[in-house]
N, C-alpha and C. Protein backbone atom coordinates (compact mmCIF):
# COMPACT_ATOMS: atom_id res chain seq x y z
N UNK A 1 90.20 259.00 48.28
CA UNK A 1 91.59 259.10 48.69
C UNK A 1 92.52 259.10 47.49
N UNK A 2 92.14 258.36 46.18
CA UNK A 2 92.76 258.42 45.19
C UNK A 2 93.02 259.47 44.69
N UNK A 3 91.52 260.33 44.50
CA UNK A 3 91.91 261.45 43.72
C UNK A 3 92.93 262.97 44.73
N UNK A 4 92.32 262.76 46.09
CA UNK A 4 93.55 263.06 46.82
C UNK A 4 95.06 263.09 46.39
N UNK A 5 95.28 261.86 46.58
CA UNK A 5 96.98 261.66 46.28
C UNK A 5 97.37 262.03 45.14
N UNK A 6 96.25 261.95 43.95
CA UNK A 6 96.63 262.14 42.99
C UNK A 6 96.95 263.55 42.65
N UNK A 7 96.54 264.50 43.01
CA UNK A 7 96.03 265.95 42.65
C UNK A 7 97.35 266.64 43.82
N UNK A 8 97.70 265.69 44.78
CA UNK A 8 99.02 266.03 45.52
C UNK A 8 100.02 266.09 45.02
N UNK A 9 100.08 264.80 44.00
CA UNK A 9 101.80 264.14 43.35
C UNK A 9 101.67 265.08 42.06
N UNK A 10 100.02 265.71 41.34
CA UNK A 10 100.07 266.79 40.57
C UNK A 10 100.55 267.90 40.69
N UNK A 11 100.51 268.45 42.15
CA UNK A 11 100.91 269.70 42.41
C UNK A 11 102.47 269.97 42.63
N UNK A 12 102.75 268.84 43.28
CA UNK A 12 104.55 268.63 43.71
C UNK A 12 105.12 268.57 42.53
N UNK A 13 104.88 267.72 41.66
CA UNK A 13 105.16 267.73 40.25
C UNK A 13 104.87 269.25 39.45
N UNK A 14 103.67 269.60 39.40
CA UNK A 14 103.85 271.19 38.98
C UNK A 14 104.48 272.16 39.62
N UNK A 15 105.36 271.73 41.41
CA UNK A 15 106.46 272.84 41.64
C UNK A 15 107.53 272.46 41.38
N UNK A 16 108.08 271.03 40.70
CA UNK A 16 109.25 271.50 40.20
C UNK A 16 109.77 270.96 39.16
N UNK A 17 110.30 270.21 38.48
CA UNK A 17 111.51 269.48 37.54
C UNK A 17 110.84 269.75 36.23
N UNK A 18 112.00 269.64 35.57
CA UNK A 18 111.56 269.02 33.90
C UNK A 18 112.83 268.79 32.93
N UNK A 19 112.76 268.06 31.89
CA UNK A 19 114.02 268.13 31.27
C UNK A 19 114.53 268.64 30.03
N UNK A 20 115.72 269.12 29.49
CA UNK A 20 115.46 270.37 28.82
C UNK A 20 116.38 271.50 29.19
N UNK A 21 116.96 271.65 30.47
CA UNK A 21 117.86 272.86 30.74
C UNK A 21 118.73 272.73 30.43
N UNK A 22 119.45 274.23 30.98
CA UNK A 22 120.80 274.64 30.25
C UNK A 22 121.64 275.36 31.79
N UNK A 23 120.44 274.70 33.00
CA UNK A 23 121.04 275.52 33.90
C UNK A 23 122.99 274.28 35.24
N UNK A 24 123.41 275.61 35.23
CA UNK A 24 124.57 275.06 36.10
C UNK A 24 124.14 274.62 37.12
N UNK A 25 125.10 273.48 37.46
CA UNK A 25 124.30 272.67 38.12
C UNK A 25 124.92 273.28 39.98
N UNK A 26 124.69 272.64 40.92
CA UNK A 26 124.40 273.44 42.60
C UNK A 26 126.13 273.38 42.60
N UNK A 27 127.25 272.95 42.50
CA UNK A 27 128.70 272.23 42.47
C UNK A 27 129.02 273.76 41.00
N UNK A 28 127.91 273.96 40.12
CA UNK A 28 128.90 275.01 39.93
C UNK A 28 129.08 274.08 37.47
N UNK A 29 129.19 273.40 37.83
CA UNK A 29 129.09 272.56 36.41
C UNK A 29 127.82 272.68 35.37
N UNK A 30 128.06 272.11 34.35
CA UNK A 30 126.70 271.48 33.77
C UNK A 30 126.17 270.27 33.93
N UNK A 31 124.42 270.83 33.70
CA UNK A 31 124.06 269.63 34.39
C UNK A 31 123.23 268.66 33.02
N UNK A 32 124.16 268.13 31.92
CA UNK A 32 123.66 267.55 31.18
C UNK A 32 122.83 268.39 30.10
N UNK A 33 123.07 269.37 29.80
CA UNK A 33 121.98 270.04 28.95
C UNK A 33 121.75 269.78 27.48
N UNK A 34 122.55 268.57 27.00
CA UNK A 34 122.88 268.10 25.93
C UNK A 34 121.73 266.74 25.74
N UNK A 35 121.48 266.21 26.98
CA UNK A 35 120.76 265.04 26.98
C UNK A 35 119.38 266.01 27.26
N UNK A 36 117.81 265.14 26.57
CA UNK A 36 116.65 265.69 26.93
C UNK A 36 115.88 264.73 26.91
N UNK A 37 115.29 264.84 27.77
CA UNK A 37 113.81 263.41 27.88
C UNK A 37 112.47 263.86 27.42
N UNK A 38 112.16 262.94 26.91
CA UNK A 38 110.61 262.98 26.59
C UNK A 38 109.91 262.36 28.15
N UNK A 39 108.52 262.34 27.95
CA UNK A 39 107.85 261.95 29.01
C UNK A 39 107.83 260.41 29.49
N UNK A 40 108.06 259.79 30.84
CA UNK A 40 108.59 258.99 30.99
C UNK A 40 109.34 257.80 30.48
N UNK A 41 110.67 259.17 30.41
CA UNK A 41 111.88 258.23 29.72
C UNK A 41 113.41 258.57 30.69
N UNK A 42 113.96 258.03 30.86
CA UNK A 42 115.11 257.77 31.39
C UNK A 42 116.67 257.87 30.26
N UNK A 43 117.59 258.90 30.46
CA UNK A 43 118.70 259.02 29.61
C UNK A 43 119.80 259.15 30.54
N UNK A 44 120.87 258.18 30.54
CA UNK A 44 122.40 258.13 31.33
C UNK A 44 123.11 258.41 30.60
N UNK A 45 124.59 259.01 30.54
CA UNK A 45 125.41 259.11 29.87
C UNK A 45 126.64 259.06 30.77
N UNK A 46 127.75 258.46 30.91
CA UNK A 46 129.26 258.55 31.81
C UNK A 46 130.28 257.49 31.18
N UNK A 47 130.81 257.62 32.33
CA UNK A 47 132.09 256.98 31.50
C UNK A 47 132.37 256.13 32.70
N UNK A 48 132.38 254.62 33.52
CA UNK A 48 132.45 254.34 34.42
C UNK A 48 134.00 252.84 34.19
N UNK A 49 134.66 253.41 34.98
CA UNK A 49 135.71 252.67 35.17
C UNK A 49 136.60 252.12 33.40
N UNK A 50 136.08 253.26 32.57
CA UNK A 50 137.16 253.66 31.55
C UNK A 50 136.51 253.02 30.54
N UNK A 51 134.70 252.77 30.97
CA UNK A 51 133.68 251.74 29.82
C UNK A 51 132.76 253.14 29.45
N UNK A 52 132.70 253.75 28.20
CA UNK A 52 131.46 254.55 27.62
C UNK A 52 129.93 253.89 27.83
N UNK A 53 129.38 254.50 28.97
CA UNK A 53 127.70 254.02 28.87
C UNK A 53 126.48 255.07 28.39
N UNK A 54 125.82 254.64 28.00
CA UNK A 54 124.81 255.42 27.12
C UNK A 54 123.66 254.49 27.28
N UNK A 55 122.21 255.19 28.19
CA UNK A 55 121.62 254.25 28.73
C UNK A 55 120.31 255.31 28.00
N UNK A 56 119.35 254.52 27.46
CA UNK A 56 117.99 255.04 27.32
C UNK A 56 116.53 254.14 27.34
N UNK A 57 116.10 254.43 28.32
CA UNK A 57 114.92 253.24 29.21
C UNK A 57 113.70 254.06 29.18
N UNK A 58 112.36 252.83 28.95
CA UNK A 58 111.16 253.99 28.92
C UNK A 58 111.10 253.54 30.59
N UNK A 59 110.49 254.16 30.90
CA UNK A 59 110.11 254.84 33.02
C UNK A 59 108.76 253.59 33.09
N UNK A 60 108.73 252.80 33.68
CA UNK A 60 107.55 252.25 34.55
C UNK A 60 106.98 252.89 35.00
N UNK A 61 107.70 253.38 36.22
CA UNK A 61 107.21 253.89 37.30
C UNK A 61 107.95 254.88 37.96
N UNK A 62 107.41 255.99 38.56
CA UNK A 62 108.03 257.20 38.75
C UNK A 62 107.82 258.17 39.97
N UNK A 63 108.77 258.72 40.54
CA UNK A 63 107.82 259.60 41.70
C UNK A 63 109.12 260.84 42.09
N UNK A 64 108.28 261.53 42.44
CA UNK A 64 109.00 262.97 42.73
C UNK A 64 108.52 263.86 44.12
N UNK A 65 109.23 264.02 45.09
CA UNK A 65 108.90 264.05 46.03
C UNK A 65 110.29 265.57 46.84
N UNK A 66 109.55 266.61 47.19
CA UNK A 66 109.96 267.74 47.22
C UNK A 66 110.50 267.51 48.77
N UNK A 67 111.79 268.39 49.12
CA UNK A 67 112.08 268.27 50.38
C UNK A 67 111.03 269.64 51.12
N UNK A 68 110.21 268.53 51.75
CA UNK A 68 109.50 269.85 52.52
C UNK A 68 109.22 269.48 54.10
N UNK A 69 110.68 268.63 54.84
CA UNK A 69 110.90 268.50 55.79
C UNK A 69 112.35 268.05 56.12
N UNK A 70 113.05 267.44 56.90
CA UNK A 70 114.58 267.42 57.71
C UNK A 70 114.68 265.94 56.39
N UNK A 71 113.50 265.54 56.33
CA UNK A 71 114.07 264.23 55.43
C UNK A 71 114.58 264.73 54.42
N UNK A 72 115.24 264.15 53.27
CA UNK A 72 115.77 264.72 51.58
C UNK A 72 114.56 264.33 51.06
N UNK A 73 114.74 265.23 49.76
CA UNK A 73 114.22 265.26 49.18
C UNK A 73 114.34 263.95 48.39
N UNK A 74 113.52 263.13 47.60
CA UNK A 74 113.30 262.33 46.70
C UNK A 74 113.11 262.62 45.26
N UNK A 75 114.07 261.94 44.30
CA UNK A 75 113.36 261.71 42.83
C UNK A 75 113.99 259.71 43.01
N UNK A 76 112.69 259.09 41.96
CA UNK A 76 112.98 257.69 41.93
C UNK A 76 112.23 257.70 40.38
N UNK A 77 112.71 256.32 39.97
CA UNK A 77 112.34 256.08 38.69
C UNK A 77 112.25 254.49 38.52
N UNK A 78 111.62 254.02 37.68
CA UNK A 78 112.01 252.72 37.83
C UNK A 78 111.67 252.13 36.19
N UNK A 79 112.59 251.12 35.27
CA UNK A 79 112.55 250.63 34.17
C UNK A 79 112.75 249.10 33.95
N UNK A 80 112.39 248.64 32.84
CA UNK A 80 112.14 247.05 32.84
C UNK A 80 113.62 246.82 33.25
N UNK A 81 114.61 247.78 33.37
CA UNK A 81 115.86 247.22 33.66
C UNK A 81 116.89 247.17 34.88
N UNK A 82 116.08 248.62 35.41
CA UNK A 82 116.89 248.79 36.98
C UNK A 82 115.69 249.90 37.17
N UNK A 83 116.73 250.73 38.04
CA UNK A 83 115.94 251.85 38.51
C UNK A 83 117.28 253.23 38.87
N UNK A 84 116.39 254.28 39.06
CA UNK A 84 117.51 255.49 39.56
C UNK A 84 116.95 256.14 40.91
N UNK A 85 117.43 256.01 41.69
CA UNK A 85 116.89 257.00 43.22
C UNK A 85 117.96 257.72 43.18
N UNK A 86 117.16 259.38 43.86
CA UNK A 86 118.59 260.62 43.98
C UNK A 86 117.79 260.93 45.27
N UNK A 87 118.65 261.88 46.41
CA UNK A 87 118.00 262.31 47.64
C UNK A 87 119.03 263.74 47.45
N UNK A 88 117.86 264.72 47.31
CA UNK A 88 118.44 266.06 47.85
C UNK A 88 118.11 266.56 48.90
N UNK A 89 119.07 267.38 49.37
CA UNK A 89 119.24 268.14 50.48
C UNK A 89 118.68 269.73 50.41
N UNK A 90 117.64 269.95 49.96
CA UNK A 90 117.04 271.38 49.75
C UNK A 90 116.03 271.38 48.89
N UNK A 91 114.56 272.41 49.50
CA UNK A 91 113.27 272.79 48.65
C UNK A 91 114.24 272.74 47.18
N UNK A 92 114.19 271.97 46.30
CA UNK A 92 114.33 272.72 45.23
C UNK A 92 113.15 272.99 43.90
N UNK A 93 112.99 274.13 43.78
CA UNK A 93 112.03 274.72 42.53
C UNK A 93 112.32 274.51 41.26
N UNK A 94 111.30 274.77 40.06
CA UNK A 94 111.84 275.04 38.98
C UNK A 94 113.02 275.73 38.74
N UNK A 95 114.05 275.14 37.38
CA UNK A 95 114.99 275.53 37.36
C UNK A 95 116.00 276.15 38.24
N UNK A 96 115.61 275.09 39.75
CA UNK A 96 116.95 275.40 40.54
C UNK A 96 117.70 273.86 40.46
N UNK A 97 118.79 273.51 41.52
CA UNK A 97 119.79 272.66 41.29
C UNK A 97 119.92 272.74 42.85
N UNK A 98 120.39 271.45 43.43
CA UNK A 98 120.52 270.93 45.15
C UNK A 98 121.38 269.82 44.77
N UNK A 99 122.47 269.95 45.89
CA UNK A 99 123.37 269.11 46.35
C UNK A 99 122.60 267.89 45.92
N UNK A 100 123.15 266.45 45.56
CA UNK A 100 122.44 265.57 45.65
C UNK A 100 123.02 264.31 45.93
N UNK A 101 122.81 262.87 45.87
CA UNK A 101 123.30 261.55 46.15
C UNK A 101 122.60 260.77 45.81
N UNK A 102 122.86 259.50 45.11
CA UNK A 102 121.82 258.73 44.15
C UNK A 102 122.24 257.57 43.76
N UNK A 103 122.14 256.77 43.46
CA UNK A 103 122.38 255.47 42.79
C UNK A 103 121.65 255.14 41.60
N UNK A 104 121.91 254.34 40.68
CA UNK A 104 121.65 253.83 39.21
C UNK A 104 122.21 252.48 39.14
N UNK A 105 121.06 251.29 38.97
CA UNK A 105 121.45 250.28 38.27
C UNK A 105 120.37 250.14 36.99
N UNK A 106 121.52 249.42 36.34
CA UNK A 106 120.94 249.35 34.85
C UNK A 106 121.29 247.38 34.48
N UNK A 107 120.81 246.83 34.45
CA UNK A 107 121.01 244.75 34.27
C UNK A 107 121.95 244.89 35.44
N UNK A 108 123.05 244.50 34.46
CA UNK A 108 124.32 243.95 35.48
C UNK A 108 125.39 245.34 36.66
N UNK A 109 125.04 246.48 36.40
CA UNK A 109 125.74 247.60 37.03
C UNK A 109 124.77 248.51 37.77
N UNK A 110 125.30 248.04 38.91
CA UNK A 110 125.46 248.86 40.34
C UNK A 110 125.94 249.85 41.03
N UNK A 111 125.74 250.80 40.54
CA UNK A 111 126.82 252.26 41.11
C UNK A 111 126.03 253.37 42.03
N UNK A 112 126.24 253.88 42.32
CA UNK A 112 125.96 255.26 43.72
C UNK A 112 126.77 256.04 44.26
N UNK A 113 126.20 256.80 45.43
CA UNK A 113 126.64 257.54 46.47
C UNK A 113 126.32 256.75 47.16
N UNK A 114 126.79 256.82 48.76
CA UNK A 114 126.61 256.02 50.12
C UNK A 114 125.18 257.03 50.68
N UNK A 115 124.48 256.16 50.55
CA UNK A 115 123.24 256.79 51.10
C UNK A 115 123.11 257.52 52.55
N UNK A 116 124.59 257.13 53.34
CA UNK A 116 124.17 257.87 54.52
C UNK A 116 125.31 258.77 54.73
N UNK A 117 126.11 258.90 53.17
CA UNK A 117 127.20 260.42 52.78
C UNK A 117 126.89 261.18 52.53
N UNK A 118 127.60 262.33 52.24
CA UNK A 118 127.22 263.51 51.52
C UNK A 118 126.90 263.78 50.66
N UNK A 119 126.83 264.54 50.13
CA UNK A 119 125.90 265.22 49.34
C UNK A 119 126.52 265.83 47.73
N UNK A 120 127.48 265.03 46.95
CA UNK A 120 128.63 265.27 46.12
C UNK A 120 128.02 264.77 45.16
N UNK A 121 126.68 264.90 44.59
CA UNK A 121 126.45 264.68 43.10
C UNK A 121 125.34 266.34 42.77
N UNK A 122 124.37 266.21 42.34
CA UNK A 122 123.73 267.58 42.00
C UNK A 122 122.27 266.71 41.16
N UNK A 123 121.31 267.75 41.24
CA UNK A 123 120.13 267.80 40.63
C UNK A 123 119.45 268.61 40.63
N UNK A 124 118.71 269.05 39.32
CA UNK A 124 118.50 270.35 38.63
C UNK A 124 116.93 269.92 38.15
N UNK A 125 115.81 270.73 38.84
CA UNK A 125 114.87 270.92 38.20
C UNK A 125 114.54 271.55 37.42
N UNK A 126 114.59 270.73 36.11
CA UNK A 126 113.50 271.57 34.57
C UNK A 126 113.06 272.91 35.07
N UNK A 127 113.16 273.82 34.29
CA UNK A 127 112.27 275.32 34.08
C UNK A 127 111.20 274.92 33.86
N UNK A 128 110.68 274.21 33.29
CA UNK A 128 109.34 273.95 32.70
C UNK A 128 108.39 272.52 33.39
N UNK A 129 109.08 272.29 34.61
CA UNK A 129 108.49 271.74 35.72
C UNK A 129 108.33 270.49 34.97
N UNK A 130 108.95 269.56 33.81
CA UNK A 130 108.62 268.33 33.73
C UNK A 130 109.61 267.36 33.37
N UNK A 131 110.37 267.49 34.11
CA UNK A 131 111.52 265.91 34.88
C UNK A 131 112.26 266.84 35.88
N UNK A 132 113.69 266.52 35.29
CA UNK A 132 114.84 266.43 36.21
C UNK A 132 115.83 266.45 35.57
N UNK A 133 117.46 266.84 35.75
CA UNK A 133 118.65 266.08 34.81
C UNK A 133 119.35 266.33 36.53
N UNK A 134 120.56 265.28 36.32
CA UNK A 134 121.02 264.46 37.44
C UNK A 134 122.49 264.43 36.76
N UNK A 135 123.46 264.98 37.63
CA UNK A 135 124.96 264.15 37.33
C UNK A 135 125.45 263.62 38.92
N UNK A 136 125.20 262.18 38.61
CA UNK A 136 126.00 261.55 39.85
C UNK A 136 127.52 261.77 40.00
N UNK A 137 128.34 261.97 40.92
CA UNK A 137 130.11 261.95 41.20
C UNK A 137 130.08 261.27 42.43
N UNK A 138 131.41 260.82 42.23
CA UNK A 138 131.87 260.15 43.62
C UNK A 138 131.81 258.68 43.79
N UNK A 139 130.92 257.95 42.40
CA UNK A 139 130.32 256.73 42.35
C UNK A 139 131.19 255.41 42.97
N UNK A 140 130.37 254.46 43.50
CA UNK A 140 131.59 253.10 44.01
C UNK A 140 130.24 252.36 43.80
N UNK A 141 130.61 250.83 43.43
CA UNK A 141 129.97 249.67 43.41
C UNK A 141 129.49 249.94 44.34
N UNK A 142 127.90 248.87 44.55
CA UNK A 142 127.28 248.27 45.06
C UNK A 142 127.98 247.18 46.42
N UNK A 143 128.20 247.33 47.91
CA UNK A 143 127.19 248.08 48.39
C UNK A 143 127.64 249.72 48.39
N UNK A 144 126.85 250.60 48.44
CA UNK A 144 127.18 252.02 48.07
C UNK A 144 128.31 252.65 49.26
N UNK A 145 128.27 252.29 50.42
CA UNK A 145 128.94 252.72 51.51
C UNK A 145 130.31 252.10 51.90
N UNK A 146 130.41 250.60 51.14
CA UNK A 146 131.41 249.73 51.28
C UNK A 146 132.49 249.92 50.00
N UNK A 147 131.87 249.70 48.85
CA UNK A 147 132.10 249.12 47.66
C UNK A 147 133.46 249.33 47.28
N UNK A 148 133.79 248.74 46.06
CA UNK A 148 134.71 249.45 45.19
C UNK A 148 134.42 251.07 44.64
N UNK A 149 135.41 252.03 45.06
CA UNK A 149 135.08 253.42 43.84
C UNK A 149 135.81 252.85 42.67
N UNK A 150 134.90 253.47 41.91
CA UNK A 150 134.80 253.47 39.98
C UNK A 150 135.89 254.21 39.73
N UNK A 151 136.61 254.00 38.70
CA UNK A 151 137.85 254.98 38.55
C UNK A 151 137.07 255.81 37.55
N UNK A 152 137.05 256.99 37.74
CA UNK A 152 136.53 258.10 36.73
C UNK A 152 135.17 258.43 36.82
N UNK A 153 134.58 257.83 37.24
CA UNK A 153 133.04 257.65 37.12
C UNK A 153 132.52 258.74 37.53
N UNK A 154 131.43 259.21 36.24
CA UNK A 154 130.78 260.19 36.61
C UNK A 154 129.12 259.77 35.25
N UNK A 155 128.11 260.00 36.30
CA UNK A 155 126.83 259.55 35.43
C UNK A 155 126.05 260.86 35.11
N UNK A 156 125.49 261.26 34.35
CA UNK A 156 124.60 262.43 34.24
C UNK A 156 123.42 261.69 33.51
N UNK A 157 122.22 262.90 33.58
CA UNK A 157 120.87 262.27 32.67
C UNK A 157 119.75 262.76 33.37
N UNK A 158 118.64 262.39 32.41
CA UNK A 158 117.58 263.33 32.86
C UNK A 158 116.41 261.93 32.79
N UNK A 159 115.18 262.63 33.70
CA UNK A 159 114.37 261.73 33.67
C UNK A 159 112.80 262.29 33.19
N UNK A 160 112.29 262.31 32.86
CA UNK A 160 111.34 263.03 31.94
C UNK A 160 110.03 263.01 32.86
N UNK A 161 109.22 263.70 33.27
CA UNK A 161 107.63 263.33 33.61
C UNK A 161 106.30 263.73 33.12
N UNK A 162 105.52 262.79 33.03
CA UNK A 162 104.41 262.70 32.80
C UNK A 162 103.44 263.41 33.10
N UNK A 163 102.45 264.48 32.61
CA UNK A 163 101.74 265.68 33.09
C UNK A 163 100.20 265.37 33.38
């Protein structure tokens, strides 16, 4: 059953992400093409409530999970320090880009989309099928649906994977 799952999360992983592009992101923007990950590594960059953050974490643990039903799609990540979950709304392939919604904590900061909102951030799978780059918008404290919104806040970054 192991080598099952394994040779599954290989193949989903060889249809899509990686990090490294230059492509516009689903909203029409860039999607970080300045930031690039190596293999499980984690890179943030925004500006949240008028504080410069610049986040770079090696990946624990990682998973990538293609929308190939009514559920969203999944990317998750996880580091000795927080973690990042995004949920898109569409198959997306190499070097395409889908509506997206996500949250990022890093120690003490808590930020997101409302997990049961729309769809106002973006995520862009690598051409070369190995990560992701991510710009969250719309962000509000923790809880994601309640919270305070961030004045300005906008997170981008890529997450790198392992082959």
């Amino acid at each position: 059953m192991r080598s099952v799952s394994t040779s599954l999360l290989a193949v989903l992983l060889s249809t899509l992400t990686g990090c490294g592009s230059d492509d516009a992101d689903a909203n029409g923007g860039n999607t970080t093409a300045s930031l690039s990950c190596a293999a499980k590594q984690l890179k943030a960059a925004g500006n949240i409530n008028g504080q410069a953050l610049s986040v770079e974490r090696g990946v624990t643990n990682y998973r990538f999970e293609n929308k190939l039903t009514t559920a969203p799609g999944r990317v998750s990540a996880t580091t000795a320090n927080g973690s990042l979950l995004i949920e898109f709304n569409r198959l997306t392939a190499d070097g395409q880009s889908s509506p997206a919604r996500g949250n990022f904590t890093d120690d003490t900061l808590s930020i997101g989309n409302c997990e049961t909102g729309d769809f106002v951030s973006t995520l862009t799978a690598d051409a070369d099928g190995n990560g992701v780059h991510f710009t969250l918008k719309q962000l509000v404290e923790a809880p994601y649906c309640s919270g305070d919104a961030t004045t300005g806040a906008e997170l981008s970054g890529c997450v790198g994977f392992e082959r």
